[in-house]
N, C-alpha and C. Protein backbone atom coordinates (compact mmCIF):
# COMPACT_ATOMS: atom_id res chain seq x y z
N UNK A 1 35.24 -35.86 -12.82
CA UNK A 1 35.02 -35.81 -11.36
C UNK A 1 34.96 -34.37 -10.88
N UNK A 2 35.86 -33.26 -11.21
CA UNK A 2 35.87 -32.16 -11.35
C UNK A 2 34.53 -31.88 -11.64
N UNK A 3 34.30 -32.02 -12.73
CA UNK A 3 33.02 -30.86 -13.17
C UNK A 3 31.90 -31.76 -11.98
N UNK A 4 31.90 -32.62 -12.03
CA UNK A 4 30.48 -33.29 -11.04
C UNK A 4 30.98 -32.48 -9.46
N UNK A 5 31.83 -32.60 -9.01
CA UNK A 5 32.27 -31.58 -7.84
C UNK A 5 31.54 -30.52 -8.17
N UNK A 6 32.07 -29.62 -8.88
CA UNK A 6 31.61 -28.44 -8.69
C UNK A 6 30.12 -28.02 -9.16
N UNK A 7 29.51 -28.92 -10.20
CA UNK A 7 28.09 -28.80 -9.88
C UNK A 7 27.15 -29.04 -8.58
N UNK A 8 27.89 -30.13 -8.13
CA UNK A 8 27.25 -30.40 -6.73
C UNK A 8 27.82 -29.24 -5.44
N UNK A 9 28.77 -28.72 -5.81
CA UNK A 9 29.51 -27.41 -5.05
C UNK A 9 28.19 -26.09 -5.08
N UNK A 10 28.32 -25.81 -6.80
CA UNK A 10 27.26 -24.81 -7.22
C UNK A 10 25.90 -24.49 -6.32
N UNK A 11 24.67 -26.11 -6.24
CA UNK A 11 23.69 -26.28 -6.38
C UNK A 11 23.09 -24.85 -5.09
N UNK A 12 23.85 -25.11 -4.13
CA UNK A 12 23.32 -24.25 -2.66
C UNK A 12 23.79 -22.42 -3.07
N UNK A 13 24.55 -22.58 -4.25
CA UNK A 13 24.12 -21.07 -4.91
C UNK A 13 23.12 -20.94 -5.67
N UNK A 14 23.16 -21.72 -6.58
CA UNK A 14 22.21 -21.77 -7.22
C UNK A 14 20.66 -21.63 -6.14
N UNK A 15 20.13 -22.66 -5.50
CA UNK A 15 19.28 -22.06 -4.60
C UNK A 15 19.03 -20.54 -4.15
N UNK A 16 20.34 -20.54 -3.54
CA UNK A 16 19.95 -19.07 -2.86
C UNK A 16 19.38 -18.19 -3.90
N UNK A 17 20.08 -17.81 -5.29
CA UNK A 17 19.95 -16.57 -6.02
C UNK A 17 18.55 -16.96 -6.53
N UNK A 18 17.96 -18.16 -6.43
CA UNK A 18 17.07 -18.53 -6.66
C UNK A 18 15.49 -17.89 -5.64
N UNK A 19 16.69 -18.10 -4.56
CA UNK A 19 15.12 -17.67 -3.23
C UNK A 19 15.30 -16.13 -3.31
N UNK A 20 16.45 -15.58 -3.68
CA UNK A 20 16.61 -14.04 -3.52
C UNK A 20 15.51 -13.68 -4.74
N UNK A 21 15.43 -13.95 -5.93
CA UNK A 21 14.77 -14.00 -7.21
C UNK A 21 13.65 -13.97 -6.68
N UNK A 22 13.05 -14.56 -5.85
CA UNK A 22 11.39 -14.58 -5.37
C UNK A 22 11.02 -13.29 -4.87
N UNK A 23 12.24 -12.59 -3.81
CA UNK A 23 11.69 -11.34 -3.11
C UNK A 23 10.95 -9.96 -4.49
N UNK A 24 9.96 -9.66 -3.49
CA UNK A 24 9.55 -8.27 -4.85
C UNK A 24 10.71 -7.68 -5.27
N UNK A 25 10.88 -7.16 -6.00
CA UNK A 25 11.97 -6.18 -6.84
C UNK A 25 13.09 -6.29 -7.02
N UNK A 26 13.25 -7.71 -6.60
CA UNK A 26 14.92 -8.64 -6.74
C UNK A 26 14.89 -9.23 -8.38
N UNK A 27 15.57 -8.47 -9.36
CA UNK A 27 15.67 -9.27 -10.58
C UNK A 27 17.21 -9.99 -10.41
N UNK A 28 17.05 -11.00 -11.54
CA UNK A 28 18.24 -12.07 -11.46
C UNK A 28 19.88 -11.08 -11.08
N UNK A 29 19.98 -10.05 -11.42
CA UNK A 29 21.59 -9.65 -11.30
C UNK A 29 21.40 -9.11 -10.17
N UNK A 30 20.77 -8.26 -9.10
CA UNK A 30 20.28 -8.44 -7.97
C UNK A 30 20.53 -9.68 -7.17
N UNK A 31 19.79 -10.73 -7.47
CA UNK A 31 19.62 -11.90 -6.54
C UNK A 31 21.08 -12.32 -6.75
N UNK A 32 22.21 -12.56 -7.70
CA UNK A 32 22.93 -12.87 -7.78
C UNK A 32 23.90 -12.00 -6.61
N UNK A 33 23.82 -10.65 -7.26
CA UNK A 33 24.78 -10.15 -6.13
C UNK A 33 24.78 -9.77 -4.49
N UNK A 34 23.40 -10.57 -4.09
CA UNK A 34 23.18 -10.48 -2.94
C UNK A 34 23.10 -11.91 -2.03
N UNK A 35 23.36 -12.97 -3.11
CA UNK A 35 23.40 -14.26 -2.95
C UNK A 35 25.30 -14.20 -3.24
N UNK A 36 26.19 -13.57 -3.97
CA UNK A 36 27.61 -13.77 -3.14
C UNK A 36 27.97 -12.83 -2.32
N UNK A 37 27.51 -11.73 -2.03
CA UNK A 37 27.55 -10.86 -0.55
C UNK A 37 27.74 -11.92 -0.08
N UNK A 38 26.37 -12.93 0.73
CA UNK A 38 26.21 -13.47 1.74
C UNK A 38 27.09 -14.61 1.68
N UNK A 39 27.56 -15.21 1.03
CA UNK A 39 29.28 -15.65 0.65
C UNK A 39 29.85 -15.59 1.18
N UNK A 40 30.69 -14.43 0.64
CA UNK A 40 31.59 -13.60 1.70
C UNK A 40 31.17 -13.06 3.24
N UNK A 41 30.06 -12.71 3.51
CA UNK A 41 29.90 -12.42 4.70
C UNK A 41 30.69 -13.19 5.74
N UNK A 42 30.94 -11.98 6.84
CA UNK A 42 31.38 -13.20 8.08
C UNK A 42 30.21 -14.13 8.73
N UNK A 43 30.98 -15.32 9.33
CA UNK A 43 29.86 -16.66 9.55
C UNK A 43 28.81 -15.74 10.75
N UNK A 44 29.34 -15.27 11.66
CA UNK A 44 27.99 -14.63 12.58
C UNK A 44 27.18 -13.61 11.99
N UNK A 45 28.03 -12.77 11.47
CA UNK A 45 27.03 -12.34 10.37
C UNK A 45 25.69 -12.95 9.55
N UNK A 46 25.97 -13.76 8.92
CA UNK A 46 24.88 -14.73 8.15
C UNK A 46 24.32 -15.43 9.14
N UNK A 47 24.92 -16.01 10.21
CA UNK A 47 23.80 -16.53 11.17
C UNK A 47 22.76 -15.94 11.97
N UNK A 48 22.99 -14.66 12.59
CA UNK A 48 22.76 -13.50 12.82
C UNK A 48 21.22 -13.08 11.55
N UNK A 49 21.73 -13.07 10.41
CA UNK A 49 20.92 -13.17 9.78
C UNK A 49 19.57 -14.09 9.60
N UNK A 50 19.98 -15.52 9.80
CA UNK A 50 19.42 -16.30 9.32
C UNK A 50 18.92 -16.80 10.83
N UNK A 51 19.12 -16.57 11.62
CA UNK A 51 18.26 -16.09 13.16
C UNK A 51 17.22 -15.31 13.18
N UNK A 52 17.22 -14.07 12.51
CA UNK A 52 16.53 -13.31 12.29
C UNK A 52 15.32 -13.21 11.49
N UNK A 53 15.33 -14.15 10.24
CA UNK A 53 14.37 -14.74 9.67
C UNK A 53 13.79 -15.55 10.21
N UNK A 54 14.29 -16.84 11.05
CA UNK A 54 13.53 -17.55 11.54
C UNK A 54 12.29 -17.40 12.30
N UNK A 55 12.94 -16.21 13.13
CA UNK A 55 12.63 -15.51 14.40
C UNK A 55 11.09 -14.96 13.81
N UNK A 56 11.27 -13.95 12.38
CA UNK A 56 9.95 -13.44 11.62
C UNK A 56 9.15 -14.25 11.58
N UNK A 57 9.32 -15.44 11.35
CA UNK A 57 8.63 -16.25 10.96
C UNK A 57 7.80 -17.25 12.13
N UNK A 58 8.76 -17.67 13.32
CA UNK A 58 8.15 -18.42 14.10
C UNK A 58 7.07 -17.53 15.10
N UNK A 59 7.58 -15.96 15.13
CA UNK A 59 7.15 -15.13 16.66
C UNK A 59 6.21 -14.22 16.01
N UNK A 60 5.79 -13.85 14.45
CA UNK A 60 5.09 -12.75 14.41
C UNK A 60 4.19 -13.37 13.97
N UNK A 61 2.85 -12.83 14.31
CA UNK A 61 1.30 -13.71 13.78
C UNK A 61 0.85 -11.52 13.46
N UNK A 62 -0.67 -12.39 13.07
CA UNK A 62 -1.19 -11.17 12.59
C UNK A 62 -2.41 -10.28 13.94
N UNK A 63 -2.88 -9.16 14.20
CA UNK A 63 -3.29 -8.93 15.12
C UNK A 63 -4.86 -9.46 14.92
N UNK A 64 -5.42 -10.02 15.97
CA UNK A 64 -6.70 -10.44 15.19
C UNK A 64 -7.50 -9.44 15.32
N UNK A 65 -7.39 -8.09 15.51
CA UNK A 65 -8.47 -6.79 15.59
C UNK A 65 -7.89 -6.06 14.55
N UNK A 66 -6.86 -5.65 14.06
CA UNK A 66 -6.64 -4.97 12.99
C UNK A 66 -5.56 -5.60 11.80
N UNK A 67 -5.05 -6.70 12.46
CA UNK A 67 -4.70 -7.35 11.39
C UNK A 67 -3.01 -6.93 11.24
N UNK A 68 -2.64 -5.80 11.75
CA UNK A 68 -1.44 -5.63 11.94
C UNK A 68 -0.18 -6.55 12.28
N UNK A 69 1.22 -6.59 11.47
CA UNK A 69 1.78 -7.35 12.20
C UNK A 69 2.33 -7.40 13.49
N UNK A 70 2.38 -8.51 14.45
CA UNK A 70 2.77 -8.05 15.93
C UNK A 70 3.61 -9.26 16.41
N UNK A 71 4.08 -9.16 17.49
CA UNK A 71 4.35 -10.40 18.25
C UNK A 71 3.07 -11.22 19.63
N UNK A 72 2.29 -10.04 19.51
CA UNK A 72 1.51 -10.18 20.68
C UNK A 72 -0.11 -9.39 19.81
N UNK A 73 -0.84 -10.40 20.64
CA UNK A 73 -2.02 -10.79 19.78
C UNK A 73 -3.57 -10.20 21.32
N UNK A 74 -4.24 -8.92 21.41
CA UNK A 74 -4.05 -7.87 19.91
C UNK A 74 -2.49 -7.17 20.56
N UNK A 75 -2.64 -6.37 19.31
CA UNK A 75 -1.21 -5.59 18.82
C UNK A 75 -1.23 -4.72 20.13
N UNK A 76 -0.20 -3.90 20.57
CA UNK A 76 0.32 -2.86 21.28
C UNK A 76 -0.84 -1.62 20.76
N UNK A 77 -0.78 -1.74 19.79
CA UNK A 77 -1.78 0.03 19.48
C UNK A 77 -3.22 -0.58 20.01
N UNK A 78 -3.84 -1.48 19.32
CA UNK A 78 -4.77 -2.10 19.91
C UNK A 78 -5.26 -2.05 21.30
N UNK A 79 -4.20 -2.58 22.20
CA UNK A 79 -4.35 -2.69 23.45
C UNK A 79 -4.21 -1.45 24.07
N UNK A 80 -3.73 -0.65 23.92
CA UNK A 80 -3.51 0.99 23.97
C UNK A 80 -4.62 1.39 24.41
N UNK A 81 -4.92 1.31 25.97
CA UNK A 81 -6.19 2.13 26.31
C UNK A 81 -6.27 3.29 26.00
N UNK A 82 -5.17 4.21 25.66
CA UNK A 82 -4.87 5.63 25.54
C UNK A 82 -5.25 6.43 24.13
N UNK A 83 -5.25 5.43 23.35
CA UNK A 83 -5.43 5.07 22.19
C UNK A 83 -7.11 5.93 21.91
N UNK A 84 -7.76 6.97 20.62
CA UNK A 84 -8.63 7.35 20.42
C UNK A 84 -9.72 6.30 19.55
N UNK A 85 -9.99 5.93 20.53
CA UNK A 85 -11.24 4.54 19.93
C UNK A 85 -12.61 5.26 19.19
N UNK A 86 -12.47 6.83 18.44
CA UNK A 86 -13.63 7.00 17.91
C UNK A 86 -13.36 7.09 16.34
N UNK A 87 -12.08 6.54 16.28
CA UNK A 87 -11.33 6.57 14.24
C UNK A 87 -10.72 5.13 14.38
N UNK A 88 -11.59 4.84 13.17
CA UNK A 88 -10.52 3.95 12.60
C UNK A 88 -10.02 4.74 11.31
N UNK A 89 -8.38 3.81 11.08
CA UNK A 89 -7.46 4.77 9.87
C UNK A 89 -7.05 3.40 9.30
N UNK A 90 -7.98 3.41 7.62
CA UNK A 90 -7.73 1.60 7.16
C UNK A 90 -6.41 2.29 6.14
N UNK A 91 -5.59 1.30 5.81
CA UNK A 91 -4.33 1.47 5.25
C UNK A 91 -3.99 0.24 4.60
N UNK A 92 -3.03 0.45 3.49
CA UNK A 92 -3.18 -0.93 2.97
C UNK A 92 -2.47 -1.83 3.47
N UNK A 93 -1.20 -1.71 3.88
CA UNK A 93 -0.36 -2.22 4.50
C UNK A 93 0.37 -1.96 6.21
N UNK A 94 1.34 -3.00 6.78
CA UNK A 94 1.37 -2.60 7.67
C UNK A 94 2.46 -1.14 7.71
N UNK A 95 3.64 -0.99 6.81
CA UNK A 95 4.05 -0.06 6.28
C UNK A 95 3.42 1.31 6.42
N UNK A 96 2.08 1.15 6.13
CA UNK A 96 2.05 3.04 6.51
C UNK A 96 1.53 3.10 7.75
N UNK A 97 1.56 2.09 8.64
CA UNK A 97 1.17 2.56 9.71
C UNK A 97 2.39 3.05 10.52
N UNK A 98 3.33 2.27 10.20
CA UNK A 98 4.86 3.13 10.93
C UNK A 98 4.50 4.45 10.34
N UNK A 99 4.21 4.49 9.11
CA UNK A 99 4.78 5.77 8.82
C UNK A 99 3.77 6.33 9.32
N UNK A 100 2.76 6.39 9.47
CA UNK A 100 1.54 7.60 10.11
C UNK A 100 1.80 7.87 11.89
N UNK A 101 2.55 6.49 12.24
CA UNK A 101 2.43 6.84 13.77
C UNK A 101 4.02 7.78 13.76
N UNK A 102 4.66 7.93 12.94
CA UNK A 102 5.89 9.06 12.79
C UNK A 102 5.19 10.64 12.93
N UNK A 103 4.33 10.26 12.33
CA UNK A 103 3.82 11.50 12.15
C UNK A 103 3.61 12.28 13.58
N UNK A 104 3.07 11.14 14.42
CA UNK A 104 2.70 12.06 15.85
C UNK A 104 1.16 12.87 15.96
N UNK A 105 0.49 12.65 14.82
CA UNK A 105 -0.15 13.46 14.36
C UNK A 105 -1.98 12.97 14.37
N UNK A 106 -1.53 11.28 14.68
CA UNK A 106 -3.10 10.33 14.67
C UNK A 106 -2.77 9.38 16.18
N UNK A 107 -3.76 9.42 16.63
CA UNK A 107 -3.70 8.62 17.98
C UNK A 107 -4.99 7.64 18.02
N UNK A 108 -5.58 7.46 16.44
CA UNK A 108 -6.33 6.74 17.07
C UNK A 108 -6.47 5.16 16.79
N UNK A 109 -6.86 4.41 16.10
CA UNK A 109 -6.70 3.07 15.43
C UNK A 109 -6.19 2.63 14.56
N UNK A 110 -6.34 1.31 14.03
CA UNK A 110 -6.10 1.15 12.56
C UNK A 110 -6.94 0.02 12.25
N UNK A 111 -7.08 -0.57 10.79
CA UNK A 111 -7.26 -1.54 9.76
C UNK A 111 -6.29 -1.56 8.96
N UNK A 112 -5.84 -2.85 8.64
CA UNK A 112 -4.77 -3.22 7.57
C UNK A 112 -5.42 -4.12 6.68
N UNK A 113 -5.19 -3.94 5.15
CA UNK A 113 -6.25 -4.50 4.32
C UNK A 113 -5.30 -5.31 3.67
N UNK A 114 -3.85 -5.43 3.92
CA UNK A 114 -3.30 -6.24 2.92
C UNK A 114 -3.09 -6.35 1.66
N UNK A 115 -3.09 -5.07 1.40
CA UNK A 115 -3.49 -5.45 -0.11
C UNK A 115 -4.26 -3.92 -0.66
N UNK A 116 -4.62 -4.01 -2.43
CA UNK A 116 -5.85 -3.47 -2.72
C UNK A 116 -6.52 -4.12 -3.93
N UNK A 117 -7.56 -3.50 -4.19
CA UNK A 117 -8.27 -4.27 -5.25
C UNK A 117 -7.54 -4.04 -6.60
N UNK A 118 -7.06 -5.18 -7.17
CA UNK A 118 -6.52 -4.94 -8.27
C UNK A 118 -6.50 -6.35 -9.24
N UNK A 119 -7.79 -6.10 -10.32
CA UNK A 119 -7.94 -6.90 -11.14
C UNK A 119 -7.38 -8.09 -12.00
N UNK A 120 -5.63 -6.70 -12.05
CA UNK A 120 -4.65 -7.23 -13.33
C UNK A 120 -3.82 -8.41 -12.64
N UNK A 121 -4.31 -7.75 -11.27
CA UNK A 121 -3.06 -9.10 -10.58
C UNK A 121 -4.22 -9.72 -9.69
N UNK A 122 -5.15 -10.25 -10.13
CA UNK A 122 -6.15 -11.16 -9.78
C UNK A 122 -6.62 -11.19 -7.93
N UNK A 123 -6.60 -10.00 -8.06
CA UNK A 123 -7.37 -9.35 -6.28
C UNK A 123 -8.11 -8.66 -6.30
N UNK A 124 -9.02 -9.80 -5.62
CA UNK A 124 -10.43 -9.38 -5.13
C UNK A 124 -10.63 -9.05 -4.07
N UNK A 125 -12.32 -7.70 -3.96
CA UNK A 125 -12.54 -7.96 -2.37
C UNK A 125 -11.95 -8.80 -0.90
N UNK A 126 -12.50 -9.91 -1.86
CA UNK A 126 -12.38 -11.22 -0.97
C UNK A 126 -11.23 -11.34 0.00
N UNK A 127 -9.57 -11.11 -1.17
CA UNK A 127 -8.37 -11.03 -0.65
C UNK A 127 -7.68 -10.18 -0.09
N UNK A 128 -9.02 -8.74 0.45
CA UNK A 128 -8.57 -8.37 1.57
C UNK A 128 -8.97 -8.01 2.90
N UNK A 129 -8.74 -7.78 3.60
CA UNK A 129 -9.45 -7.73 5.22
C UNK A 129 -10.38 -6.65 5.29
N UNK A 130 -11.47 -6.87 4.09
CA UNK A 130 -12.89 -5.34 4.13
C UNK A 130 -13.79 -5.98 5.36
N UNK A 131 -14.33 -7.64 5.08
CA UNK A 131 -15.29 -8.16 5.74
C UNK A 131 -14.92 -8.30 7.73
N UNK A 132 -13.68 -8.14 7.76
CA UNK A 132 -13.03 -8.22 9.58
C UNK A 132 -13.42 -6.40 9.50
N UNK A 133 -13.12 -5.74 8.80
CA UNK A 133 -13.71 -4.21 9.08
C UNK A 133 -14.72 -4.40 9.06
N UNK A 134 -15.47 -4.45 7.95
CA UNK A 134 -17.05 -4.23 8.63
C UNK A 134 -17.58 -5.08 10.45
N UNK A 135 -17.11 -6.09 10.29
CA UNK A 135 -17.45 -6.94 11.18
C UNK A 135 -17.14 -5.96 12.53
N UNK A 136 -16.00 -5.61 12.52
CA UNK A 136 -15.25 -4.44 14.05
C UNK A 136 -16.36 -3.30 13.82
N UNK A 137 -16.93 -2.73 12.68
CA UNK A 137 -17.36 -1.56 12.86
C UNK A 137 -19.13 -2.01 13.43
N UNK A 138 -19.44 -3.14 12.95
CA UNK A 138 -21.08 -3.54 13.48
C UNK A 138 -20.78 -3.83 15.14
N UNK A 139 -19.51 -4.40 15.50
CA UNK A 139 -19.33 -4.47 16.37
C UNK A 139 -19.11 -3.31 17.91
N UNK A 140 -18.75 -2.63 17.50
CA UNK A 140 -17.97 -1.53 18.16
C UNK A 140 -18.49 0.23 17.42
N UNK A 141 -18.77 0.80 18.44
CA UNK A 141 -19.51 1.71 17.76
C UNK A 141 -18.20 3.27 17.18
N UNK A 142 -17.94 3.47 16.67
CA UNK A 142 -16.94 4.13 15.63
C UNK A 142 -17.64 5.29 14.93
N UNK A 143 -17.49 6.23 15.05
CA UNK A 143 -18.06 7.34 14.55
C UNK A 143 -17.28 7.59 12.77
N UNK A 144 -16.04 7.12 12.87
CA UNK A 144 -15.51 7.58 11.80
C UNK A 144 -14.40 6.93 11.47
N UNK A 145 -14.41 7.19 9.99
CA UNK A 145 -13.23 5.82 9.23
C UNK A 145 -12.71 6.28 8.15
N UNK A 146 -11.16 6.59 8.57
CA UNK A 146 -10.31 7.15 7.84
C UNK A 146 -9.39 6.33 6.61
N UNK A 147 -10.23 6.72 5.33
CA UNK A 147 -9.82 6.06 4.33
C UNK A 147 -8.29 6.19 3.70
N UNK A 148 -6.80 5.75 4.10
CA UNK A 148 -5.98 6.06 4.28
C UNK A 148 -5.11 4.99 2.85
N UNK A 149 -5.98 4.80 1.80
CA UNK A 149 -5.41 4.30 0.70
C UNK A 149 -4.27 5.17 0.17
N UNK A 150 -3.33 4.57 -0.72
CA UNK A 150 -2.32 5.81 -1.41
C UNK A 150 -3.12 6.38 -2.46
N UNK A 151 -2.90 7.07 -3.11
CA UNK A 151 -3.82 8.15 -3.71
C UNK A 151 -3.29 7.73 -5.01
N UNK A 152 -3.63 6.46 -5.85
CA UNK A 152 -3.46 5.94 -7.36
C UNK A 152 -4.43 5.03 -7.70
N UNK A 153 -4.46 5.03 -8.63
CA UNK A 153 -6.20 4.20 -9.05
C UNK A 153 -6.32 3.08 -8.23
N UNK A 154 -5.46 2.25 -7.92
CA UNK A 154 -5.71 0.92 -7.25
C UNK A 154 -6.32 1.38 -6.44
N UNK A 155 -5.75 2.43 -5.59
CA UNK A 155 -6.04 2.52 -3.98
C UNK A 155 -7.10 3.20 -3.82
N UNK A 156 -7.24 4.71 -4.55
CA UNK A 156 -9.00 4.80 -5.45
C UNK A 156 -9.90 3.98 -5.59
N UNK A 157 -9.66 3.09 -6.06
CA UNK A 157 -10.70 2.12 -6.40
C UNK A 157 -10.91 1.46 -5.00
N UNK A 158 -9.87 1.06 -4.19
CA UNK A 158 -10.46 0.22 -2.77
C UNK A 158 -10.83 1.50 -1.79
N UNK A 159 -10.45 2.40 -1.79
CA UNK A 159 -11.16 3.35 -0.87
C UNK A 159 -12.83 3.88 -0.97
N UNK A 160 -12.83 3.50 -2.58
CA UNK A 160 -14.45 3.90 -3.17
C UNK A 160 -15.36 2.97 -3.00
N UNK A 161 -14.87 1.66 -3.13
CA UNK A 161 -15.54 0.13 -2.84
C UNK A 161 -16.06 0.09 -1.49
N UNK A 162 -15.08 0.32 -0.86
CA UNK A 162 -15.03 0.40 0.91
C UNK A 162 -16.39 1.21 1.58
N UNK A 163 -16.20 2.69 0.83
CA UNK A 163 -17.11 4.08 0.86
C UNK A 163 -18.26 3.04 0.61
N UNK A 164 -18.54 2.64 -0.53
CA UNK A 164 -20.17 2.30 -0.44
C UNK A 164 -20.28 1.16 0.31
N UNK A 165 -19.71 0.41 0.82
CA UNK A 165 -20.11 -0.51 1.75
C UNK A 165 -20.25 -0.08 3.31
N UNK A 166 -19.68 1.43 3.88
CA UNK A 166 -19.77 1.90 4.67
C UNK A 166 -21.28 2.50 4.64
N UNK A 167 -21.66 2.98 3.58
CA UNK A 167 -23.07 3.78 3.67
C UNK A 167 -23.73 3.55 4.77
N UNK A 168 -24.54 2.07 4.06
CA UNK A 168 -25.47 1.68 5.21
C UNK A 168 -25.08 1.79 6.33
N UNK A 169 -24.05 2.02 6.66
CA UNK A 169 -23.76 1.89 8.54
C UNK A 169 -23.68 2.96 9.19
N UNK A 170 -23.83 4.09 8.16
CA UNK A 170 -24.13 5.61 8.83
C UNK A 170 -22.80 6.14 8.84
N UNK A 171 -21.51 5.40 8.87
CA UNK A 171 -20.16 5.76 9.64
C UNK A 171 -19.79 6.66 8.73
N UNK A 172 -19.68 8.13 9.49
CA UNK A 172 -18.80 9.17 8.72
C UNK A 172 -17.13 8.63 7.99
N UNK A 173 -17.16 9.17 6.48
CA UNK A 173 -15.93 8.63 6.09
C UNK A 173 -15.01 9.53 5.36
N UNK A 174 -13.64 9.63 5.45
CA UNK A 174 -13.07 10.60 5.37
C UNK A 174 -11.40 10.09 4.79
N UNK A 175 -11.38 10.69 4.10
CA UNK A 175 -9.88 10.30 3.05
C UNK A 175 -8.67 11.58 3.53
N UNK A 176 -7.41 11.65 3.60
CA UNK A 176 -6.30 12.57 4.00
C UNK A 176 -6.28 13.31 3.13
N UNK A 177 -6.08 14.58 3.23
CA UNK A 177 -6.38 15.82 2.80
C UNK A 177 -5.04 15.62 1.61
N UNK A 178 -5.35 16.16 0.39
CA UNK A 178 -4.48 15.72 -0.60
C UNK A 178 -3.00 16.63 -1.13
N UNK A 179 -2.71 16.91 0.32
CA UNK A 179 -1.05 17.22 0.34
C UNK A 179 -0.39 16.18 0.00
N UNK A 180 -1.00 14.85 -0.13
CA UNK A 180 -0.25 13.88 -0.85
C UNK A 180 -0.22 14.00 -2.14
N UNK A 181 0.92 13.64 -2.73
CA UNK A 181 1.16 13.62 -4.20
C UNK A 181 0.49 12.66 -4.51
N UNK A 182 -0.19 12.39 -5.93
CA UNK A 182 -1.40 11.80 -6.42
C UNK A 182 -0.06 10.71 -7.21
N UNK A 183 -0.50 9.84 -6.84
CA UNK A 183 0.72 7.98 -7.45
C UNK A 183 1.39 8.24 -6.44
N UNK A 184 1.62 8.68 -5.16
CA UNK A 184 2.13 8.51 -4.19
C UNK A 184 2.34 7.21 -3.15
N UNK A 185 2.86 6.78 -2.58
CA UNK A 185 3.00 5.78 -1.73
C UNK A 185 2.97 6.46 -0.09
N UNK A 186 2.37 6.12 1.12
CA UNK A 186 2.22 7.06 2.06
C UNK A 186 3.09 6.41 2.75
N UNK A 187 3.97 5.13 2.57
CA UNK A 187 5.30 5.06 3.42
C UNK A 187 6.66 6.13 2.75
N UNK A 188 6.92 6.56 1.75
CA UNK A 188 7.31 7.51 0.91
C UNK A 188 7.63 8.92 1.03
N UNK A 189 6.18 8.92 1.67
CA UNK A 189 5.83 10.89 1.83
C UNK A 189 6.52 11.20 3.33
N UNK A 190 6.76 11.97 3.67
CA UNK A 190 7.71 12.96 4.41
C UNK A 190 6.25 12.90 5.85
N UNK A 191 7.14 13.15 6.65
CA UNK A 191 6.75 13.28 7.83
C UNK A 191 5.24 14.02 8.20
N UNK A 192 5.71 15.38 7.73
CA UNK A 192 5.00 16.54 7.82
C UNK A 192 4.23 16.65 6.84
N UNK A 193 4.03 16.38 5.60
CA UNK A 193 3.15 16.39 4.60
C UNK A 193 1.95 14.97 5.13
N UNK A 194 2.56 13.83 5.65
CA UNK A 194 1.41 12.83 5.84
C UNK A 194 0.61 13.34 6.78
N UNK A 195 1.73 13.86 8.05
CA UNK A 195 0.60 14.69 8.99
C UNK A 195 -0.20 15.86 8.77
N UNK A 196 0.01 16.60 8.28
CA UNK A 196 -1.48 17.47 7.99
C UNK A 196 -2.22 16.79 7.14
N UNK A 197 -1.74 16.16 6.20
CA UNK A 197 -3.01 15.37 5.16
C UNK A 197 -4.12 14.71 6.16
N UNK A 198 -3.12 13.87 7.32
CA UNK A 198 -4.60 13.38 8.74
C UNK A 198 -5.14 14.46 9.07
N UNK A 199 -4.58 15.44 9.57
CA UNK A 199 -5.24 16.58 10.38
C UNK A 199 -5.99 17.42 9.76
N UNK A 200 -5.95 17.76 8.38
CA UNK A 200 -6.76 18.23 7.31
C UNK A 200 -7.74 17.66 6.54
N UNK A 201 -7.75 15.71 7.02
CA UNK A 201 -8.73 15.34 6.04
C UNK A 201 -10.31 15.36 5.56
N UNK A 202 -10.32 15.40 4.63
CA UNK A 202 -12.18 15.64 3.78
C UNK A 202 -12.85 14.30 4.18
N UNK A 203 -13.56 15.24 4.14
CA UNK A 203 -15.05 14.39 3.98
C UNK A 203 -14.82 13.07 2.73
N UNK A 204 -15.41 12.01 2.73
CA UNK A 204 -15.58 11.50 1.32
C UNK A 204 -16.24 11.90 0.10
């Protein structure tokens, strides 16, 4: 009776270290020790928590002009009359866009691609937001489009893909001047190094 107790006791750990195991870069002794943290935690604590997820989940949608995450649909930068509507700055995630608007240094748009092209882990074009860019740029006239990939083959490779599908459209295109460290991540890089890389960037 004992042991059937405590398996049926177990099972809702077992779960958790289980759902912790799913997050990126959570391996099993990880998920474990962050699945009895929340154990021990105090009860408002974990609810508090588990409020907070819900909350991600029921209130944030994606922006339908750049794809950014928001609560409000389009996004705050979007709606930003103030905002320099003659750049777009595509990025892969929503991640470097905090970090570029730290910078202080870009005032003008964005694209979020979700992603980049990467074969080994079975992503294509397809699976990321190139075709809503082109679509904004036939739409809306844009002088220029700031290729704001991290600077490692993946992101190489979707910034170069991107480049020739821009051709035909005339749109000047332009990558951050390479004060970034090359395998760099641009949520990563320092304040002041991301900002001149915008303010310095090349031509394609």
């Amino acid at each position: 009776m004992n042991g059937a107790e405590n398996s049926y006791s177990a099972t809702p750990v077992t779960r958790l270290v289980e759902e912790f195991h799913r997050l990126p870069g959570v391996g099993p002794k990880t998920a474990q020790r962050l699945a009895y943290y929340l154990i021990r935690m105090p009860d408002e604590h974990a609810q508090s928590l588990a409020e907070a997820i819900i909350a991600v989940k029921e209130r944030i949608v994606m922006c339908s002009t750049c794809y950014n995450i928001t609560e409000l649909d389009p996004c705050v930068i979007c709606s930003d009359t103030k905002r320099d509507r003659s750049t777009i700055c595509v990025v892969e995630e929503a991640l470097d866009v905090l970090a570029l608007e730290r910078t202080h240094s870009y005032r003008g748009l964005y694209h979020i691609l979700h992603g980049v092209i990467s074969p080994m882990n079975g992503v294509g074009p397809d699976d990321l937001k190139i075709q809503p860019l082109l679509a904004r740029l036939r739409d809306a006239s844009v002088p220029e489009v700031i290729l704001a990939t991290n600077p490692n083959l993946e992101g190489e490779a979707t910034a170069m893909y991107i480049h020739k599908l821009l051709e035909p459209l005339g749109v000047k295109t332009t990558r951050p001047a390479r004060g970034l460290p090359v395998g760099g991540d641009l949520e990563y890089a320092d304040e002041a190094t991301l900002g001149r890389a915008i303010e310095r960037r090349e031509i394609f």
